[in-house]
C-alpha atoms as a PDB file:
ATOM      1  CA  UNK A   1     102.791  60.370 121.092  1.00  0.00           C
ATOM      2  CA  UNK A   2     100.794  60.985 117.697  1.00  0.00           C
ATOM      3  CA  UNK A   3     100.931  58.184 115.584  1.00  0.00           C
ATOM      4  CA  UNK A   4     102.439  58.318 111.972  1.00  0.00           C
ATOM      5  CA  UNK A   5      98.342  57.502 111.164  1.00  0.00           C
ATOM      6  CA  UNK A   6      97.309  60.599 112.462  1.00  0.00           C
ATOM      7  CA  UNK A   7      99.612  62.839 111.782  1.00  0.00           C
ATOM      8  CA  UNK A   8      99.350  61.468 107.889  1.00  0.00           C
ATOM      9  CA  UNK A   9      95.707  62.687 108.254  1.00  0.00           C
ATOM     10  CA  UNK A  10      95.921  65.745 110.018  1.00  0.00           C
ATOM     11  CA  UNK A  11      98.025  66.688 106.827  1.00  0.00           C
ATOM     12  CA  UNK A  12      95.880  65.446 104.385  1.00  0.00           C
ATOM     13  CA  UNK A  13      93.220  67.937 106.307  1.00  0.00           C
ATOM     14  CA  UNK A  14      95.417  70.927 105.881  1.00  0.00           C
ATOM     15  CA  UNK A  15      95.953  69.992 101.953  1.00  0.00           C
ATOM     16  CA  UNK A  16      92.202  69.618 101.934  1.00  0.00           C
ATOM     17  CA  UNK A  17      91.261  73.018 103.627  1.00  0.00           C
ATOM     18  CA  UNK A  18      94.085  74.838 101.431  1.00  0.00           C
ATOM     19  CA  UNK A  19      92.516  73.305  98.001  1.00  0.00           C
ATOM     20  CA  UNK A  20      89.143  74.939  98.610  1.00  0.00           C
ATOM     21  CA  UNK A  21      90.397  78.128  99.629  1.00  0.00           C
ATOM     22  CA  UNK A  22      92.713  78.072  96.188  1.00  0.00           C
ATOM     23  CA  UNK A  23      89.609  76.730  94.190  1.00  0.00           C
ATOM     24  CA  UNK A  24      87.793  79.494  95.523  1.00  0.00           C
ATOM     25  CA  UNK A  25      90.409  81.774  94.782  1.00  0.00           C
ATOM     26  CA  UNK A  26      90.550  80.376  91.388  1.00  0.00           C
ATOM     27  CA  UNK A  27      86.773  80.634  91.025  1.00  0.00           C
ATOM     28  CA  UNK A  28      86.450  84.550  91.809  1.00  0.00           C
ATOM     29  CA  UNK A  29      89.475  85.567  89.520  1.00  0.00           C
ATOM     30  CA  UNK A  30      87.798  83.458  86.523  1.00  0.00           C
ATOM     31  CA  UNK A  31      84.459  84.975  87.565  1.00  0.00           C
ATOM     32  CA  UNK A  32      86.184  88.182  87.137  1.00  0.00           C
ATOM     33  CA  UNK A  33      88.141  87.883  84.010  1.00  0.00           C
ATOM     34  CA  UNK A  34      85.358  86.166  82.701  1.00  0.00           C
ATOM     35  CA  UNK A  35      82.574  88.604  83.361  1.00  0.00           C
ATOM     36  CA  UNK A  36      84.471  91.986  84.402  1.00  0.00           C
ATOM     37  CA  UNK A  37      87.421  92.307  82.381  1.00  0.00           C
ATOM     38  CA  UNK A  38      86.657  94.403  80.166  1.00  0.00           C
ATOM     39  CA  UNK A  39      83.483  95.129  81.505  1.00  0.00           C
ATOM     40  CA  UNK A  40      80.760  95.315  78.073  1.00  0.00           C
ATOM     41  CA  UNK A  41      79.378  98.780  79.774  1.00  0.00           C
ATOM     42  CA  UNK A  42      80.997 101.137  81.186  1.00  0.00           C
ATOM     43  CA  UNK A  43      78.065 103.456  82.235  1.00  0.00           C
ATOM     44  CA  UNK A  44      74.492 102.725  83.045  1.00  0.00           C
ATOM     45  CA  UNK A  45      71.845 101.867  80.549  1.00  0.00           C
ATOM     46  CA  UNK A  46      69.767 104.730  80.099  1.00  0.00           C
ATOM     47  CA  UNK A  47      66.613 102.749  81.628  1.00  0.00           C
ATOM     48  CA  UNK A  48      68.361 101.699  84.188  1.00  0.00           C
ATOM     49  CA  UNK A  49      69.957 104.767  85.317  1.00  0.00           C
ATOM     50  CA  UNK A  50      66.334 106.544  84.845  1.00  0.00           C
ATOM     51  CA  UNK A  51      64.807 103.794  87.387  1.00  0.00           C
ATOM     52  CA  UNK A  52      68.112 104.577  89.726  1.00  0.00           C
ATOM     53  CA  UNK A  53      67.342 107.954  89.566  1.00  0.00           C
ATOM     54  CA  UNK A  54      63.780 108.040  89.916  1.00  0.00           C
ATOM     55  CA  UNK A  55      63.883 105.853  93.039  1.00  0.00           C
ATOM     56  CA  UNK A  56      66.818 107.428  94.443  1.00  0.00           C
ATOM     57  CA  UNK A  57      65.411 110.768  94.959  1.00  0.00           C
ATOM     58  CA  UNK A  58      61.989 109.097  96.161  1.00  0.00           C
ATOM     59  CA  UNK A  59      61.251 108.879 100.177  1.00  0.00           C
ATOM     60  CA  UNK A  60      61.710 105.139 101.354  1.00  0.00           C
ATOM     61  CA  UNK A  61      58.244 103.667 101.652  1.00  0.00           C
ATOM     62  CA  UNK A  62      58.111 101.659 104.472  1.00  0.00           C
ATOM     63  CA  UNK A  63      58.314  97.988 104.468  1.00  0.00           C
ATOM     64  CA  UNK A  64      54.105  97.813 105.105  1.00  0.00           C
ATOM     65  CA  UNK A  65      53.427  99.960 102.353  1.00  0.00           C
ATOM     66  CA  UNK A  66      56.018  98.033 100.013  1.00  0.00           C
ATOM     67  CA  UNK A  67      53.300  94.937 101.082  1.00  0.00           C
ATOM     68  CA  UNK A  68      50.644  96.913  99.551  1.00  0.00           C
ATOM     69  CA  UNK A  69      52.333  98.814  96.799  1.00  0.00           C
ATOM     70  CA  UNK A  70      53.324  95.179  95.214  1.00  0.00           C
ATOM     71  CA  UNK A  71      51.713  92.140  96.771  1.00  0.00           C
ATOM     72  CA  UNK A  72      53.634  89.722  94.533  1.00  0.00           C
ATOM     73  CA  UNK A  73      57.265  91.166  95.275  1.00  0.00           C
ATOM     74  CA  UNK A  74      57.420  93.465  97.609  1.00  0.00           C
ATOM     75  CA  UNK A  75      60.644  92.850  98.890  1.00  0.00           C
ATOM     76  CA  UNK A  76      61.987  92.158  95.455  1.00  0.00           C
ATOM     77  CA  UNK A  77      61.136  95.912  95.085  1.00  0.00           C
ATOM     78  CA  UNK A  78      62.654  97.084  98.517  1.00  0.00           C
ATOM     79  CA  UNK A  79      65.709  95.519  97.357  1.00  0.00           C
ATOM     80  CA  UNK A  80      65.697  97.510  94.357  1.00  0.00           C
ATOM     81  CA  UNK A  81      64.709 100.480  95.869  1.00  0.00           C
ATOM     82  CA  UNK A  82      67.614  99.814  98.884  1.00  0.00           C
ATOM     83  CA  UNK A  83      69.895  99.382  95.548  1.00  0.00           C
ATOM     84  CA  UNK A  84      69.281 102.784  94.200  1.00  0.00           C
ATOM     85  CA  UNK A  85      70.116 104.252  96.940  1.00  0.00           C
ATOM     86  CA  UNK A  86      73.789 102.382  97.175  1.00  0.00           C
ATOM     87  CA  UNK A  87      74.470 102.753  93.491  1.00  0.00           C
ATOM     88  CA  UNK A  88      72.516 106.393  92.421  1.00  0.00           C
ATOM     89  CA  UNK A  89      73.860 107.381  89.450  1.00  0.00           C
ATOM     90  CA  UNK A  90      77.340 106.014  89.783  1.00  0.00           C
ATOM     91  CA  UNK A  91      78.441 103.799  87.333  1.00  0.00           C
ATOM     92  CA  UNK A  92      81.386 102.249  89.716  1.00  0.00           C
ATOM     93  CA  UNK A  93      79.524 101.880  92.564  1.00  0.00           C
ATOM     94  CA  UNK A  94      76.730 100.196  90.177  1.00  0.00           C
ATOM     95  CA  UNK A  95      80.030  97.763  88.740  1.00  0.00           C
ATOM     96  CA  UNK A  96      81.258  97.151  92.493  1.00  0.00           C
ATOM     97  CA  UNK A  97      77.735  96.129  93.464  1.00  0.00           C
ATOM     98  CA  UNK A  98      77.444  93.603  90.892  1.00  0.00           C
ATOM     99  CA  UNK A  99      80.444  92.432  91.366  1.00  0.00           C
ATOM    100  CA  UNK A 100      80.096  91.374  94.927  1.00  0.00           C
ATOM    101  CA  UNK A 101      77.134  90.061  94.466  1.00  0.00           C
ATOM    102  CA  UNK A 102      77.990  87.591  91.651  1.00  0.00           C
ATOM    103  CA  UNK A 103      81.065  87.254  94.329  1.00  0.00           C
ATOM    104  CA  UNK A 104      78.539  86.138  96.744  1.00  0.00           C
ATOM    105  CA  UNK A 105      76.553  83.684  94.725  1.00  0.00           C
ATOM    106  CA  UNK A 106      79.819  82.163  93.210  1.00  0.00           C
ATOM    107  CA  UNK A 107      80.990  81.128  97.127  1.00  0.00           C
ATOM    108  CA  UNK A 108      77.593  79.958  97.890  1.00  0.00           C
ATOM    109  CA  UNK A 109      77.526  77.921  94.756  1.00  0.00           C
ATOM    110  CA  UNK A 110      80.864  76.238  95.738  1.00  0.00           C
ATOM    111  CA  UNK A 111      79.702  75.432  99.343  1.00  0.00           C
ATOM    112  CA  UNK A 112      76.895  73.611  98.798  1.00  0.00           C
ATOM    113  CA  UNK A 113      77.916  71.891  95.528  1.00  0.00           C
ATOM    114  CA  UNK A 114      80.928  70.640  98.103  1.00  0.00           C
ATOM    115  CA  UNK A 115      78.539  69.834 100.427  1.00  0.00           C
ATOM    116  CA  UNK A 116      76.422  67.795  98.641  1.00  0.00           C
ATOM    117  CA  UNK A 117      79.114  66.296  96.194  1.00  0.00           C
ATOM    118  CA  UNK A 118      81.430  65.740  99.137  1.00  0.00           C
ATOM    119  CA  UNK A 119      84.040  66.623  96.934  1.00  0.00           C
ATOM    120  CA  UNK A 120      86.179  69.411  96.196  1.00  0.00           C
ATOM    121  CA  UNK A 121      86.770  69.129  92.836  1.00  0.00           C
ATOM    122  CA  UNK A 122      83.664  68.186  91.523  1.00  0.00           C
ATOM    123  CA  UNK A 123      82.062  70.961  93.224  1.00  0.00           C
ATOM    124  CA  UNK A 124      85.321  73.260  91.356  1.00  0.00           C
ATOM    125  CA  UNK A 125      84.533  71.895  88.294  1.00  0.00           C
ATOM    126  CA  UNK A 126      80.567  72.119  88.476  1.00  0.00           C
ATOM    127  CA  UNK A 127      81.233  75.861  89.872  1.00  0.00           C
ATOM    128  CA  UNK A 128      83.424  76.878  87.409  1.00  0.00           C
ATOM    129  CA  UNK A 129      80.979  75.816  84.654  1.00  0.00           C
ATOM    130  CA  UNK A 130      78.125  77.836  86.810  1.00  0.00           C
ATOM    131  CA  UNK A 131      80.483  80.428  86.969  1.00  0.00           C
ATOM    132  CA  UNK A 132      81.025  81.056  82.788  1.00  0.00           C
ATOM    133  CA  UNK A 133      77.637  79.851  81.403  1.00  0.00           C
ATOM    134  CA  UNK A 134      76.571  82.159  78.315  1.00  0.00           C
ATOM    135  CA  UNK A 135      73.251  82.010  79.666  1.00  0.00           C
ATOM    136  CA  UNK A 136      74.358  84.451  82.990  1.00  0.00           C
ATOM    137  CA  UNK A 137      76.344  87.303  80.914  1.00  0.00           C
ATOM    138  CA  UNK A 138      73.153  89.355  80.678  1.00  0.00           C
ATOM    139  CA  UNK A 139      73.176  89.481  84.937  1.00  0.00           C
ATOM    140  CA  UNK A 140      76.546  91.416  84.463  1.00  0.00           C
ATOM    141  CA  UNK A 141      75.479  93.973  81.579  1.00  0.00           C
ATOM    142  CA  UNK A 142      73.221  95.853  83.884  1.00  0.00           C
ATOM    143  CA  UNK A 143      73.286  97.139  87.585  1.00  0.00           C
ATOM    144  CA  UNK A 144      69.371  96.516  87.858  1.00  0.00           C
ATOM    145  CA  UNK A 145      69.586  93.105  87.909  1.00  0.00           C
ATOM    146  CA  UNK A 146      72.113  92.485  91.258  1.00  0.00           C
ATOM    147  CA  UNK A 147      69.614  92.026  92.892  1.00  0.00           C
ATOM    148  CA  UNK A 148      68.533  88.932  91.339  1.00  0.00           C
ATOM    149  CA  UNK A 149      72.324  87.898  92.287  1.00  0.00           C
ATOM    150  CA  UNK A 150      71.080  88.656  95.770  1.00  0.00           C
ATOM    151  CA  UNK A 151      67.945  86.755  95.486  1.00  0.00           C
ATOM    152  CA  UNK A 152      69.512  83.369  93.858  1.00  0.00           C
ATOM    153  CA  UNK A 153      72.639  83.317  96.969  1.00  0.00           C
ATOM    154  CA  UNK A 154      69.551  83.592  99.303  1.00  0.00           C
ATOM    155  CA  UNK A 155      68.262  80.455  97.696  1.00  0.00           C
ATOM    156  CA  UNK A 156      71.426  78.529  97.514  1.00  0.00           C
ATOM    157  CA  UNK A 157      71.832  79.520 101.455  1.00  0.00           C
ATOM    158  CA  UNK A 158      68.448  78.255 102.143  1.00  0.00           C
ATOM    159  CA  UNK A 159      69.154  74.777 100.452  1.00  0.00           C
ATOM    160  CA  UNK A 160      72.725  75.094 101.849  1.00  0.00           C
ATOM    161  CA  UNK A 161      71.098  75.709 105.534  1.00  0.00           C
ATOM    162  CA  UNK A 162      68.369  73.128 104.513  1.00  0.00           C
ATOM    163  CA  UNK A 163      71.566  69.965 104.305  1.00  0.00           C
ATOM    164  CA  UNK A 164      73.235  71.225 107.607  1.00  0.00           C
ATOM    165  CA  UNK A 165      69.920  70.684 109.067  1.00  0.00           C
ATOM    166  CA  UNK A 166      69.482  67.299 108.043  1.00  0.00           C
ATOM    167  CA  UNK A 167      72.876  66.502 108.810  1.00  0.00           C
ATOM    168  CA  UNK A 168      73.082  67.726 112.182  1.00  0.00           C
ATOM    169  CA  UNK A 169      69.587  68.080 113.420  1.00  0.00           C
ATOM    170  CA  UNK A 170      69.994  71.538 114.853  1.00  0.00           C
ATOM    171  CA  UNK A 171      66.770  73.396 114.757  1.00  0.00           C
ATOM    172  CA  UNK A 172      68.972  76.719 113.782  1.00  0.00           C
ATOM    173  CA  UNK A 173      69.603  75.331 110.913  1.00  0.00           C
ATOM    174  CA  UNK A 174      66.278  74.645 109.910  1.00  0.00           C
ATOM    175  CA  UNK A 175      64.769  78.400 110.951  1.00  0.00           C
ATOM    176  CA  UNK A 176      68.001  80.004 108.797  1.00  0.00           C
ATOM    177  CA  UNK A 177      66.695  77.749 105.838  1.00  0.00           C
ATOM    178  CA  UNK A 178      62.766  78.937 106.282  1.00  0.00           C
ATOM    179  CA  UNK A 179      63.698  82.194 106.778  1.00  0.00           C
ATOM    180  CA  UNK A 180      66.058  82.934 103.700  1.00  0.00           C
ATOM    181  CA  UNK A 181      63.416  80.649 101.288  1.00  0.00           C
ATOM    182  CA  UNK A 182      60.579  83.039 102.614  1.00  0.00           C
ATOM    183  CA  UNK A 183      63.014  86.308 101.900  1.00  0.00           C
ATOM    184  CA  UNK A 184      63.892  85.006  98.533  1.00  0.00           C
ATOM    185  CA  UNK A 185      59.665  84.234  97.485  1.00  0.00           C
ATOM    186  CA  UNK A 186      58.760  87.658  98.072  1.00  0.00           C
ATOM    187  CA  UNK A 187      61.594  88.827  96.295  1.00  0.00           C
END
């Protein structure tokens, strides 16, 4: 028979897993409100919609020649280039694209911040202050920069990969980290 002890816990488990899921919740509708309703522009900034073109209707270089083509971001530049050829000239699809990707960071943000803070609603509270600094509005004016979005959640995953490691001592762990921090430096 389970004793009133651990039944008392295994609910206080359940209340636990429900408040990060609503604090996440929470955290992408403010993120939204906050950054995409109304959204500042509706169409694409006429330099960034002449770099989507351009590299749009360019052949894909190949990853080697993006090596040589810009030896100090050449995948920065593939990402780009792989992000013209999502968005084009669409203004939604360049909205959407932000959007997830701020989505992305935001989560990754909140996991790690829990993770290190070991609790919920500090890491809320230090997200949701992350989330609505004046400082990141300029990320969301312009389709161009996403990728930077992109970029800083393959940092926070690194560092996030980087505290499972020393927590559990699992080599995985360790190779995710390297490999996302050496993505994210030649981007």
């Amino acid at each position: 028979f389970p004793t009133r002890r651990s039944s008392d816990l295994e609910a206080l488990q359940i209340v636990y897993k429900r408040n990060a899921t609503l604090f996440v919740f929470f955290l992408l509708v403010i993120n939204l409100v906050t950054h995409f309703i109304p959204f500042e522009r509706n169409s694409i900034a006429p330099d960034d919609y002449k770099l989507l073109s351009m590299t749009s209707m360019e052949e894909p270089a190949s990853l080697k020649e993006y090596f040589s083509m810009y030896p100090d971001r050449p995948l920065g530049y593939f990402f780009l280039d792989l992000q013209a050829k999502i968005v084009g000239d669409n203004p939604r699809r360049a909205l959407f694209f932000v959007f997830f990707s701020s989505m992305f960071v935001l989560i990754l943000t909140f996991l790690l911040l829990k993770k290190l803070f070991e609790n919920t609603f500090l890491a809320f509270i230090a997200t949701l202050i992350f989330s609505i600094l004046p400082n990141k509005l300029e990320v969301y004016h312009t389709p161009i920069y996403a990728n930077l979005s992109i970029i800083m959640g393959m940092y926070i995953a690194s560092f996030l990969f980087f505290v499972y490691f020393t927590e559990r001592h699992k080599n995985i762990y360790l190779l995710f980290s390297l490999f996302l921090y050496i993505v994210a430096i030649f981007s």
